[in-house]
C-alpha atoms as a PDB file:
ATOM      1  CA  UNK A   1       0.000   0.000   0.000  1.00  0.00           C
ATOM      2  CA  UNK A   2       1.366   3.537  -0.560  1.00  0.00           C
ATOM      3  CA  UNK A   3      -0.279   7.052   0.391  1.00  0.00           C
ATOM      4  CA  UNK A   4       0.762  10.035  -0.761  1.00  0.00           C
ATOM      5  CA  UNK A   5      -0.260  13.623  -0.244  1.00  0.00           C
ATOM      6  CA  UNK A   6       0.014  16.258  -2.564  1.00  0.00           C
ATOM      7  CA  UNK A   7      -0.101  19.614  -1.214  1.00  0.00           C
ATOM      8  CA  UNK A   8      -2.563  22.199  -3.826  1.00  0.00           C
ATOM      9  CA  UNK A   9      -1.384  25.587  -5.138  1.00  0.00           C
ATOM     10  CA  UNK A  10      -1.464  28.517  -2.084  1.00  0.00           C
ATOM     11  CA  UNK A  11      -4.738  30.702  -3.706  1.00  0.00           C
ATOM     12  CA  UNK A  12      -6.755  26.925  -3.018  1.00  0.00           C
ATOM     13  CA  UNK A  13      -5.782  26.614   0.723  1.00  0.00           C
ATOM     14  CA  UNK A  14      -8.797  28.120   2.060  1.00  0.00           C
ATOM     15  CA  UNK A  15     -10.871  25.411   0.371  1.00  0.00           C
ATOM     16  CA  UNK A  16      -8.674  22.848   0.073  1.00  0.00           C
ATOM     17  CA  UNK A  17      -6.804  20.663   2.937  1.00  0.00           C
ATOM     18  CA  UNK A  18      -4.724  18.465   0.757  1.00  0.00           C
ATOM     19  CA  UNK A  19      -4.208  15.957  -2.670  1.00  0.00           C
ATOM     20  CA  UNK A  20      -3.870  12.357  -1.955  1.00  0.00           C
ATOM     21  CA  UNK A  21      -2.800   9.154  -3.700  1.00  0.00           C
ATOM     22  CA  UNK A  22      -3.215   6.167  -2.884  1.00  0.00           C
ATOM     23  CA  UNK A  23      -2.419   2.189  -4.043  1.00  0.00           C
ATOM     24  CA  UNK A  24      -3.452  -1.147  -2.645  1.00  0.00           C
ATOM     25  CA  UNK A  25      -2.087  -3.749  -3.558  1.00  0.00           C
ATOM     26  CA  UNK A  26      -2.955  -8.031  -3.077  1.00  0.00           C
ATOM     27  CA  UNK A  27      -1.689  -7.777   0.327  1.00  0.00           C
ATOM     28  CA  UNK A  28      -3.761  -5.780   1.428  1.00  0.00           C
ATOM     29  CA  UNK A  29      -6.872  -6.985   0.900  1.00  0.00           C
ATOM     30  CA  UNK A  30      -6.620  -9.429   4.043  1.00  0.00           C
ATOM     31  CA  UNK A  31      -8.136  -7.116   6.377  1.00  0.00           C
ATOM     32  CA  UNK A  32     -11.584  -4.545   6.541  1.00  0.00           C
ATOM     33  CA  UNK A  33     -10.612  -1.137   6.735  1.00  0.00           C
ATOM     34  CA  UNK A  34     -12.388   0.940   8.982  1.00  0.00           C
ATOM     35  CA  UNK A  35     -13.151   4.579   7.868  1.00  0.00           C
ATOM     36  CA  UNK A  36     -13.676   7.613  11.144  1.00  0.00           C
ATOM     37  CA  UNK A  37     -15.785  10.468  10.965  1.00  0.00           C
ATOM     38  CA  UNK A  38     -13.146  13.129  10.061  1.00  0.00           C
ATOM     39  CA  UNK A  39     -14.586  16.360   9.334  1.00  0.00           C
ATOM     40  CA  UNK A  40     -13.909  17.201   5.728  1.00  0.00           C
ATOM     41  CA  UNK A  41     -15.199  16.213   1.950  1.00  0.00           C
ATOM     42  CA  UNK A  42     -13.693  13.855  -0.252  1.00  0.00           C
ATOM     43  CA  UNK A  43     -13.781  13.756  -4.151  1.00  0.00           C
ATOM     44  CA  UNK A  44     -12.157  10.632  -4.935  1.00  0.00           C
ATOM     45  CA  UNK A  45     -11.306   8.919  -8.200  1.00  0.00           C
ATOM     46  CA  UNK A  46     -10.360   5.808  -8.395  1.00  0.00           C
ATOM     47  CA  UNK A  47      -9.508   2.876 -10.679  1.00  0.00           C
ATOM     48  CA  UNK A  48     -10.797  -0.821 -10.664  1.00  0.00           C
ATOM     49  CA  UNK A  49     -12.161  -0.452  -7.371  1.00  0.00           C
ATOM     50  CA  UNK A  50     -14.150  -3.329  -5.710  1.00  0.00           C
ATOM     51  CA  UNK A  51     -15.452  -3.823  -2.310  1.00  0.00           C
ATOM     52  CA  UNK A  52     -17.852  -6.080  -0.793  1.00  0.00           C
ATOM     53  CA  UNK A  53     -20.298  -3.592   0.582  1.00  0.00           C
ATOM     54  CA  UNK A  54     -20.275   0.078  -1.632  1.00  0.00           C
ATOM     55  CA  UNK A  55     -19.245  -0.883  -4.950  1.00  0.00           C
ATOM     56  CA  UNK A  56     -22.953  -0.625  -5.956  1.00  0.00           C
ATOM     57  CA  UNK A  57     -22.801   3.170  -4.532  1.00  0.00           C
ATOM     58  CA  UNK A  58     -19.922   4.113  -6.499  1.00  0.00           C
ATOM     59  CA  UNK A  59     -19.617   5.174 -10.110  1.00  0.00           C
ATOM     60  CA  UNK A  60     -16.410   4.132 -12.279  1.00  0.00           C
ATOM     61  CA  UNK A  61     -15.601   8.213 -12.680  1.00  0.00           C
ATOM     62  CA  UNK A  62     -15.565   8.248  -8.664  1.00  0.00           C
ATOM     63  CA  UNK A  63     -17.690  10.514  -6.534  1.00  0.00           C
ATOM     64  CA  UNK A  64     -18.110  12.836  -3.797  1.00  0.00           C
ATOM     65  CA  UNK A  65     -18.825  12.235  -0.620  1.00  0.00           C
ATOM     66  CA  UNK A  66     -19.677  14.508   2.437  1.00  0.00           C
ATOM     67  CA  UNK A  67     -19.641  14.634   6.340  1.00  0.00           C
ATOM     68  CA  UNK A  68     -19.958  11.229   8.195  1.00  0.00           C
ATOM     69  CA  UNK A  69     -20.800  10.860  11.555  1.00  0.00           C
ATOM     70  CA  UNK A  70     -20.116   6.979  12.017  1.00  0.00           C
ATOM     71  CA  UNK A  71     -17.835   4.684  11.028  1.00  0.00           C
ATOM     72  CA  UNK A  72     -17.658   3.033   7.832  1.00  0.00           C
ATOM     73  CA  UNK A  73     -15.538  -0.361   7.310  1.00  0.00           C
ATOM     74  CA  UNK A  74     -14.597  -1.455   3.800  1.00  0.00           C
ATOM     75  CA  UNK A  75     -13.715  -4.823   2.435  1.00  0.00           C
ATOM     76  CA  UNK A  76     -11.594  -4.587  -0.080  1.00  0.00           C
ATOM     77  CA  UNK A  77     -11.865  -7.125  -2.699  1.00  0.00           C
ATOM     78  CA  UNK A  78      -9.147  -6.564  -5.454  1.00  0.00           C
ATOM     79  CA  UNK A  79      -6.352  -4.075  -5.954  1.00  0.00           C
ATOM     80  CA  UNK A  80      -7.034  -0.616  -7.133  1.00  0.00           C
ATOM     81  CA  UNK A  81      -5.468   3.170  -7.442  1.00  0.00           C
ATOM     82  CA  UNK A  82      -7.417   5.950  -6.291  1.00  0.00           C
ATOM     83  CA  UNK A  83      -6.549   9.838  -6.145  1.00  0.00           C
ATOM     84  CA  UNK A  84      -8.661  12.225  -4.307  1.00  0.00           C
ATOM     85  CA  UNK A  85      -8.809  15.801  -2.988  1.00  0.00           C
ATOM     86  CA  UNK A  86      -9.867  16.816   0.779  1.00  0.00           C
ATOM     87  CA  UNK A  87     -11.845  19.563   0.968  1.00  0.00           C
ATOM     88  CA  UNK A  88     -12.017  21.846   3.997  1.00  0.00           C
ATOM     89  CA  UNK A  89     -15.005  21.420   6.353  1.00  0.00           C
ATOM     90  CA  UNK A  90     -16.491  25.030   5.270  1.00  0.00           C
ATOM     91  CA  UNK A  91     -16.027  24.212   1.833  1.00  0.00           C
ATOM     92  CA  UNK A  92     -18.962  21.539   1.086  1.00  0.00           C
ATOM     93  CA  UNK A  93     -21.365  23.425  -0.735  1.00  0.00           C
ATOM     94  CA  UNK A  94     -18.772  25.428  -3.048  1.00  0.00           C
ATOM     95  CA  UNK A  95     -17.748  22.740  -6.044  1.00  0.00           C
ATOM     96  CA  UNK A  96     -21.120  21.703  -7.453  1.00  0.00           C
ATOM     97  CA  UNK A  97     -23.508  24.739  -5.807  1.00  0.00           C
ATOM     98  CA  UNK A  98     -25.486  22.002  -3.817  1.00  0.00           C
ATOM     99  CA  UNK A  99     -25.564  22.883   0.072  1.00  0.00           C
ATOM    100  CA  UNK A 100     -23.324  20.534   2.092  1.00  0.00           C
ATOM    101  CA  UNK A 101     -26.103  18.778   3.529  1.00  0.00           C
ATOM    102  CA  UNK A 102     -27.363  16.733   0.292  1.00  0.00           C
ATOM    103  CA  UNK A 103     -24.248  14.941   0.413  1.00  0.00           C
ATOM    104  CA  UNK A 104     -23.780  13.921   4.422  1.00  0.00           C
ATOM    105  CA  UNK A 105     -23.289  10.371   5.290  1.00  0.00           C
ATOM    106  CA  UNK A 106     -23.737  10.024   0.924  1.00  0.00           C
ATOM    107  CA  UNK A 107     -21.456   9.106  -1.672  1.00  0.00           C
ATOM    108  CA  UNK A 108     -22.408  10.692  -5.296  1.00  0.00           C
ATOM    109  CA  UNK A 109     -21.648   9.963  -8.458  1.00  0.00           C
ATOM    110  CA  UNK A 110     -19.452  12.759  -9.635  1.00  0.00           C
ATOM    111  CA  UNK A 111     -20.664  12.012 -13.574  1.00  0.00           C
ATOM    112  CA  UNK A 112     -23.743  12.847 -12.403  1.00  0.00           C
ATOM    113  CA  UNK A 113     -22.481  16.139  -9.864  1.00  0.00           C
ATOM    114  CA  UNK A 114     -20.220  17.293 -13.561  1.00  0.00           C
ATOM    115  CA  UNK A 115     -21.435  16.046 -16.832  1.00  0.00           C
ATOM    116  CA  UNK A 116     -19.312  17.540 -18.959  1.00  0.00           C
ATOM    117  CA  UNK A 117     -15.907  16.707 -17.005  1.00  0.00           C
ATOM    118  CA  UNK A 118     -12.969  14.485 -18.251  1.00  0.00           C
ATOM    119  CA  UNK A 119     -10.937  14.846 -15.242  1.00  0.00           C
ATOM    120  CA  UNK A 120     -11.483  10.985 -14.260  1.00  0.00           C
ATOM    121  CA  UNK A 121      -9.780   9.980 -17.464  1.00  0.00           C
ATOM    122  CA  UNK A 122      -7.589  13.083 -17.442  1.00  0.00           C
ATOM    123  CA  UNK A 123      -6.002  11.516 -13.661  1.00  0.00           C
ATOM    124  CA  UNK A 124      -5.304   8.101 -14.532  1.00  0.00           C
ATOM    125  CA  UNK A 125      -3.269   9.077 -17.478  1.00  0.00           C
ATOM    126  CA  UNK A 126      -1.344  11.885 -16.077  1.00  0.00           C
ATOM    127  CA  UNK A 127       2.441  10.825 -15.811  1.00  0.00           C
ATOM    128  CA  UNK A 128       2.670  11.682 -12.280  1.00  0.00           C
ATOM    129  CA  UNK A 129       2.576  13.434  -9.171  1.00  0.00           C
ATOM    130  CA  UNK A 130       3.494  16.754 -10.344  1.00  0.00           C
ATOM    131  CA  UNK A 131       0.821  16.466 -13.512  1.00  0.00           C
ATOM    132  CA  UNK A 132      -2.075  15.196 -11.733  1.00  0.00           C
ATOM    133  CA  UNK A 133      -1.455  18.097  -9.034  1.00  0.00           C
ATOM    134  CA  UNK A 134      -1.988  20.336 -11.730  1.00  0.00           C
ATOM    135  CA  UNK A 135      -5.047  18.610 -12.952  1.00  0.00           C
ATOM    136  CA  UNK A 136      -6.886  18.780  -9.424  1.00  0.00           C
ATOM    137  CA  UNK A 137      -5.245  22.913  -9.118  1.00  0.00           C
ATOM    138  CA  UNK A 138      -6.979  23.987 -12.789  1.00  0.00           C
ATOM    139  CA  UNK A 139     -10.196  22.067 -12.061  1.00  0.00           C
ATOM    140  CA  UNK A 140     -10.719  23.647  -8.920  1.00  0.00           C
ATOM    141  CA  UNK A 141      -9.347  27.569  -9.522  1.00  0.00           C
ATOM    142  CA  UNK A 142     -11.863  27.476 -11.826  1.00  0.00           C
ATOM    143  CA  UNK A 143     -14.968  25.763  -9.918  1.00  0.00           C
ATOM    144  CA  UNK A 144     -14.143  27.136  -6.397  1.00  0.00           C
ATOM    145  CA  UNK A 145     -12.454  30.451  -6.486  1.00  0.00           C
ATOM    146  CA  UNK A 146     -15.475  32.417  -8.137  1.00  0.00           C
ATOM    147  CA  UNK A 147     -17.883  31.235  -5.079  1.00  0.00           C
ATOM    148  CA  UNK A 148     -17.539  33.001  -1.810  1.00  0.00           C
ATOM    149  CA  UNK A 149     -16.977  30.930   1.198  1.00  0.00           C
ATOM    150  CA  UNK A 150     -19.215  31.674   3.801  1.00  0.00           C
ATOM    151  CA  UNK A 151     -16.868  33.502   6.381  1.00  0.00           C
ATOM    152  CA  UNK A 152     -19.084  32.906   9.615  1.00  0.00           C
ATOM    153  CA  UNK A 153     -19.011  29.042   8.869  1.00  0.00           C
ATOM    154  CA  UNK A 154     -15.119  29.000   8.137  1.00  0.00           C
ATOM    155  CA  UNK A 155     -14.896  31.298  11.429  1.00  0.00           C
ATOM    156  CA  UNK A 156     -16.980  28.951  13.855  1.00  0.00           C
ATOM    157  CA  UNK A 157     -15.396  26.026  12.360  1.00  0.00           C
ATOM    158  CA  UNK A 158     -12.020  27.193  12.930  1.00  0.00           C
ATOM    159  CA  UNK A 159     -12.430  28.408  16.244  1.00  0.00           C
ATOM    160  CA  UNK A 160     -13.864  24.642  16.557  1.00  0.00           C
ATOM    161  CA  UNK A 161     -10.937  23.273  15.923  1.00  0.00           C
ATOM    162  CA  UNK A 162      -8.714  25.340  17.875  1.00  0.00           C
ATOM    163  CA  UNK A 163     -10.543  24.275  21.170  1.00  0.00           C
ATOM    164  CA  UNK A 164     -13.782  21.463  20.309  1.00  0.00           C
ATOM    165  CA  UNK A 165     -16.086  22.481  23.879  1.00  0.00           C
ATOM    166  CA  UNK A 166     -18.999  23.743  24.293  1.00  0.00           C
ATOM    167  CA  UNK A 167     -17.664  26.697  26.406  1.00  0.00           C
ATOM    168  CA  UNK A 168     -15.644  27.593  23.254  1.00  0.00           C
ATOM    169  CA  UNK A 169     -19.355  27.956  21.409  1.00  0.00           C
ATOM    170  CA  UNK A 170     -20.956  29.895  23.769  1.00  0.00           C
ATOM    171  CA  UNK A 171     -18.357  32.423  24.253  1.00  0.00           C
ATOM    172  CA  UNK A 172     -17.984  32.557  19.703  1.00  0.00           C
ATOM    173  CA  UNK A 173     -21.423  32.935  18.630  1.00  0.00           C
ATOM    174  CA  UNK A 174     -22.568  36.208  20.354  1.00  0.00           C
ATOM    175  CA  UNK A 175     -19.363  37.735  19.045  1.00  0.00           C
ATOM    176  CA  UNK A 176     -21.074  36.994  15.189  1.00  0.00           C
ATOM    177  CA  UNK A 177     -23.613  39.744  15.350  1.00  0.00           C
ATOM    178  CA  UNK A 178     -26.493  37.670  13.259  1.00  0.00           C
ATOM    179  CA  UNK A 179     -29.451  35.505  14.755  1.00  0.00           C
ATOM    180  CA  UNK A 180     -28.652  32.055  15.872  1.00  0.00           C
ATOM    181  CA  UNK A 181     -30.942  30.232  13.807  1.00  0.00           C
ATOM    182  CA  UNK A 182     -29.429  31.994  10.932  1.00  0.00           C
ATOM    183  CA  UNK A 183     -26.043  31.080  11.658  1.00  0.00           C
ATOM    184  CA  UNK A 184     -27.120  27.214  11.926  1.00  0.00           C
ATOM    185  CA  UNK A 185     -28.524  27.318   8.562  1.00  0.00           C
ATOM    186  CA  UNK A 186     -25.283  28.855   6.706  1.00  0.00           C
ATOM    187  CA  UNK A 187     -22.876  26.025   8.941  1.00  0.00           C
ATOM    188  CA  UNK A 188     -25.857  23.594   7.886  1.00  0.00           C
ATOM    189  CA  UNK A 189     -25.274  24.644   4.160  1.00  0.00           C
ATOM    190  CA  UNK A 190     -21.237  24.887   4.378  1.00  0.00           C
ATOM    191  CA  UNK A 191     -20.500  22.035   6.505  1.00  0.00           C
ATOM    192  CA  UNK A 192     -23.128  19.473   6.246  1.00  0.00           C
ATOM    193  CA  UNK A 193     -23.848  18.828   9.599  1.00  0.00           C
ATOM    194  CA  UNK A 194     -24.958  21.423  12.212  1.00  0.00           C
ATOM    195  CA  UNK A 195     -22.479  23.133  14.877  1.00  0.00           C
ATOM    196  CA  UNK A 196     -23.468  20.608  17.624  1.00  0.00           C
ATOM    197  CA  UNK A 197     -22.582  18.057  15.332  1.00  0.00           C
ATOM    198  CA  UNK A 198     -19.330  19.414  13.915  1.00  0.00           C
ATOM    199  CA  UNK A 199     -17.984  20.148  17.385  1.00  0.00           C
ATOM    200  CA  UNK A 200     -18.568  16.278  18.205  1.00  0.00           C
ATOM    201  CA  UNK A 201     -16.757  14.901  15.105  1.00  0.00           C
ATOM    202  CA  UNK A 202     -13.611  17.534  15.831  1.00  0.00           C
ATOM    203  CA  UNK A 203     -13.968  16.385  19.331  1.00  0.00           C
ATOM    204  CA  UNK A 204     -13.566  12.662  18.005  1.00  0.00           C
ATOM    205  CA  UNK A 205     -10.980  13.694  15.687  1.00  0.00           C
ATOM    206  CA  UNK A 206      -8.537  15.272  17.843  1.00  0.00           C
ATOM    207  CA  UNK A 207      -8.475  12.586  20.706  1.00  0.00           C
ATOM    208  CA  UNK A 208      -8.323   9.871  18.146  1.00  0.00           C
ATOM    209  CA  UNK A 209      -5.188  12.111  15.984  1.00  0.00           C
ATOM    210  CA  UNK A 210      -3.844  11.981  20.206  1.00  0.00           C
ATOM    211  CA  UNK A 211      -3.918   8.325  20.375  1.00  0.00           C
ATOM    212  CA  UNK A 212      -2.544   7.480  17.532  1.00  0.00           C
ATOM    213  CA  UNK A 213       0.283  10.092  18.030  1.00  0.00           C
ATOM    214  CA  UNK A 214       0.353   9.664  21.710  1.00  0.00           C
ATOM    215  CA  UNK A 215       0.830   6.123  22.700  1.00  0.00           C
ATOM    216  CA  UNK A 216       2.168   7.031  25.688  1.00  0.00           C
ATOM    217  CA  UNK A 217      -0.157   9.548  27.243  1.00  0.00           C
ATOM    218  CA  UNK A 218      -2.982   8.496  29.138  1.00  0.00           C
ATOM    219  CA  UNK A 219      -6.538   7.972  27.982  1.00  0.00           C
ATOM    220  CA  UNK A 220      -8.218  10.345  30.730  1.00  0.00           C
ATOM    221  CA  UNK A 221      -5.501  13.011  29.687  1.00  0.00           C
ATOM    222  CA  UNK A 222      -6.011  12.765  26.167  1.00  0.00           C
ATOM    223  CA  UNK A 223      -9.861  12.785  26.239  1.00  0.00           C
ATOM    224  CA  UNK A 224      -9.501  15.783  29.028  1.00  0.00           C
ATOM    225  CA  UNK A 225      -7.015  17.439  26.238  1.00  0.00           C
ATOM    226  CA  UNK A 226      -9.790  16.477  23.700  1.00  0.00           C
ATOM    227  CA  UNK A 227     -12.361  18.844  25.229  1.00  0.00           C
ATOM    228  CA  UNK A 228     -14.576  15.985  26.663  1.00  0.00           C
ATOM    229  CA  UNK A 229     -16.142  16.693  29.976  1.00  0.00           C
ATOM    230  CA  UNK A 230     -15.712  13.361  31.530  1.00  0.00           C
ATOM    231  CA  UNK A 231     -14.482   9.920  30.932  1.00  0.00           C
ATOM    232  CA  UNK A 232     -17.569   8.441  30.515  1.00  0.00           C
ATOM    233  CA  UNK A 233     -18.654  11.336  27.435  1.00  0.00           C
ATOM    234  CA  UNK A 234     -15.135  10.347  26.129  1.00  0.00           C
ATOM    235  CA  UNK A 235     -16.175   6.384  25.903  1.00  0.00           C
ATOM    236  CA  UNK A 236     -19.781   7.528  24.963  1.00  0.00           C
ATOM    237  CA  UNK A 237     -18.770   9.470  21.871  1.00  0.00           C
ATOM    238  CA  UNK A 238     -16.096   6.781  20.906  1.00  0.00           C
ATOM    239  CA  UNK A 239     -18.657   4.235  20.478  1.00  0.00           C
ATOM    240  CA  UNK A 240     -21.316   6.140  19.145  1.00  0.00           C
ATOM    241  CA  UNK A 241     -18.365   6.952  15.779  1.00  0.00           C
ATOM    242  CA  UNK A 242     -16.283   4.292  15.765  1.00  0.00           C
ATOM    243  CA  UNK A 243     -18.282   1.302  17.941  1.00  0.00           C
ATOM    244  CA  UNK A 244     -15.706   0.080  19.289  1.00  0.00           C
ATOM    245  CA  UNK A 245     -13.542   1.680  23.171  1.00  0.00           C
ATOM    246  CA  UNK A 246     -11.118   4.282  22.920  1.00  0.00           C
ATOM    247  CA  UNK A 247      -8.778   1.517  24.454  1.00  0.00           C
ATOM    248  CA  UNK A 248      -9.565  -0.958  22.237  1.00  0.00           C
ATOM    249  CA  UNK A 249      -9.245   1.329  19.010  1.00  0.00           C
ATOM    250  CA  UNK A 250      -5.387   2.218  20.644  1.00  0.00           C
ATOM    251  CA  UNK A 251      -4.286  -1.200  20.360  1.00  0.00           C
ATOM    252  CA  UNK A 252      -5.810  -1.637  17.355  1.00  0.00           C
ATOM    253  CA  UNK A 253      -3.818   1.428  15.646  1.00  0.00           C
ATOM    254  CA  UNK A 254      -0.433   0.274  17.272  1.00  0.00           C
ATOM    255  CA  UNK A 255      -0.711  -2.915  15.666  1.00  0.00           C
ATOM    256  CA  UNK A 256      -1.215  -1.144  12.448  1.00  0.00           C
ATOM    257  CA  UNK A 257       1.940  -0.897   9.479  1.00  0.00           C
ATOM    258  CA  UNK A 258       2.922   2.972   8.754  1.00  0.00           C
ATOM    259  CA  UNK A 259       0.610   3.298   6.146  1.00  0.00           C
ATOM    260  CA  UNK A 260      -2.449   2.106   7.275  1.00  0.00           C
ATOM    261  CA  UNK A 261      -2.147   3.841  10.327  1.00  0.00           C
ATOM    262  CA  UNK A 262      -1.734   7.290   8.111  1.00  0.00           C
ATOM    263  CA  UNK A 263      -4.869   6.647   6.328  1.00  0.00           C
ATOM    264  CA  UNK A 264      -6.592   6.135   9.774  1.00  0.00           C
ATOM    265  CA  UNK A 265      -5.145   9.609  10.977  1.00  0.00           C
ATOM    266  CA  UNK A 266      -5.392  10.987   7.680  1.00  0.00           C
END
C-alpha cells in the first residue's frame, strides 16, 4: 500500500486541505478497513475499485462524498489506485452549488455532480505526481475560487478546531452579530452537519489524531485534552463513531503498518 499527499497551489488553501494518492495492492486486501468520521469532503477517483459492501454506490468516474458521523468499514476485494482531494469542512457546498447537507453520510456519483468533465480519465493518465497536481489545481481555480466561502461558517469552524467544547461555542457565537438560527442554517449549508454536530466529530478527531500520536499519554488526559467533559462522554462518543472503546481502538492502531495507520489519521 502507498499514500501520498500532494499539497494544492497557495490561492486553493482556504478550500482545500490536501491531494492524496493512494495504491493497494494483493496484500492488502486481508483485512476490513475501517473509515472515522473526520470532518472534511472527499472527491475521490479511483480505478478498478471493488469492495464487498459500496461498490454498488460508487460510479467508475468516482464521486463525492460529504460529512460522516459513524464509522464506515470497507472490504476490499481486489487491488485498485485511487486519487482524491480533501476539501475543507467550510467548503462543502462550493464545487457543485449544492448545500453541504445533500451529500452527508452520501457518496455521489461525480458524472452525475459534472457532466461535462474528463478529469477521471484526465487523472489516470497523467504521468505523475506533479501532472495530476496540476489537474486537481486547474479544475478547482476554476470551480471554487469564483464562489464566496461563507466567512461565519469558516470562522466557527475554525475556532472549533482550535478548542472542540462547548464553552468555546458559547463564548464565539454572540461575538457573530447575526441571529442564531441563521447562523445554523449557513454552517448547515457549508458544513453538512450542524455546529453541535461538527464540534462532536472535531472532538472525536482530535483525541483519536492523540492516540494514535500519543501512545504514551494516558486515555483520561487525552480525552480531558480532547475537550470531553468526563471519561464516561469520552467512551460515549467513541462508540457512538467508531463502535468500538477508545482503548480498544489504541491497540488496534499500534498494531497497524505505517501506512495504514496514516490513512486512519489521515
Amino acid at each position: 500500500m502507498e499514500y501520498t499527499v500532494i499539497p494544492c497551489s497557495p490561492p486553493l488553501q482556504r478550500y482545500v486541505k490536501h491531494y492524496w494518492l493512494l495504491s493497494v495492492d494483493e496484500h492488502d486486501l486481508l483485512s476490513p478497513k475501517a473509515i472515522m468520521p473526520y470532518g472534511w469532503f472527499e472527491l475521490v477517483f479511483q480505478r478498478d475499485m471493488k469492495t464487498e459492501n459500496i461498490s454498488s454506490s460508487v460510479g467508475p468516474n468516482g464521486f463525492f462524498t460529504g460529512q460522516h458521523d459513524r464509522s464506515i468499514t470497507i472490504n476490499l476485494s481486489s487491488p485498485f489506485r485511487s486519487a482524491g482531494i480533501s476539501f475543507q469542512p467550510w467548503a462543502g457546498n462550493l464545487l457543485f452549488g449544492i448545500p453541504a447537507n445533500n451529500f452527508t453520510n452520501k457518496r455521489s456519483d461525480f458524472s452525475d455532480l459534472d457532466k461535462d468533465s474528463d478529469l477521471a480519465d484526465s487523472v489516470f493518465a497523467a504521468s505523475g505526481h506533479s501532472e495530476i497536481k496540476t489537474l486537481f489545481d486547474q479544475y478547482l481555480a476554476e470551480k471554487l475560487v469564483p464562489r464566496p466561502i461563507d466567512e461565519v461558517s469558516e470562522f466557527i469552524t475554525r475556532q472549533i478546531l482550535k478548542a472542540p467544547s462547548k464553552n468555546q461555542l458559547s463564548r464565539i457565537i454572540p461575538q457573530i452579530g447575526i441571529g442564531k438560527r441563521r447562523i445554523e442554517q449557513r454552517f448547515l449549508s457549508s458544513t453538512g452537519v450542524s455546529i453541535s454536530s461538527y464540534l462532536r466529530i472535531a472532538r472525536f478527531d482530535g483525541a483519536l489524531q492523540m492516540i494514535g500520536s500519543l501512545p504514551d499519554k494516558s486515555l483520561t488526559k487525552i480525552g480531558l485534552d480532547a475537550g470531553y467533559y468526563d471519561q464516561a462522554h469520552f467512551i460515549r462518543d467513541f462508540k457512538a463513531f467508531s463502535s468500538v472503546t477508545p482503548g480498544f481502538l489504541r491497540k488496534t492502531i499500534n498494531g497497524m503498518d505505517e501506512v495504514s495507520k496514516k490513512l486512519v489519521l489521515n
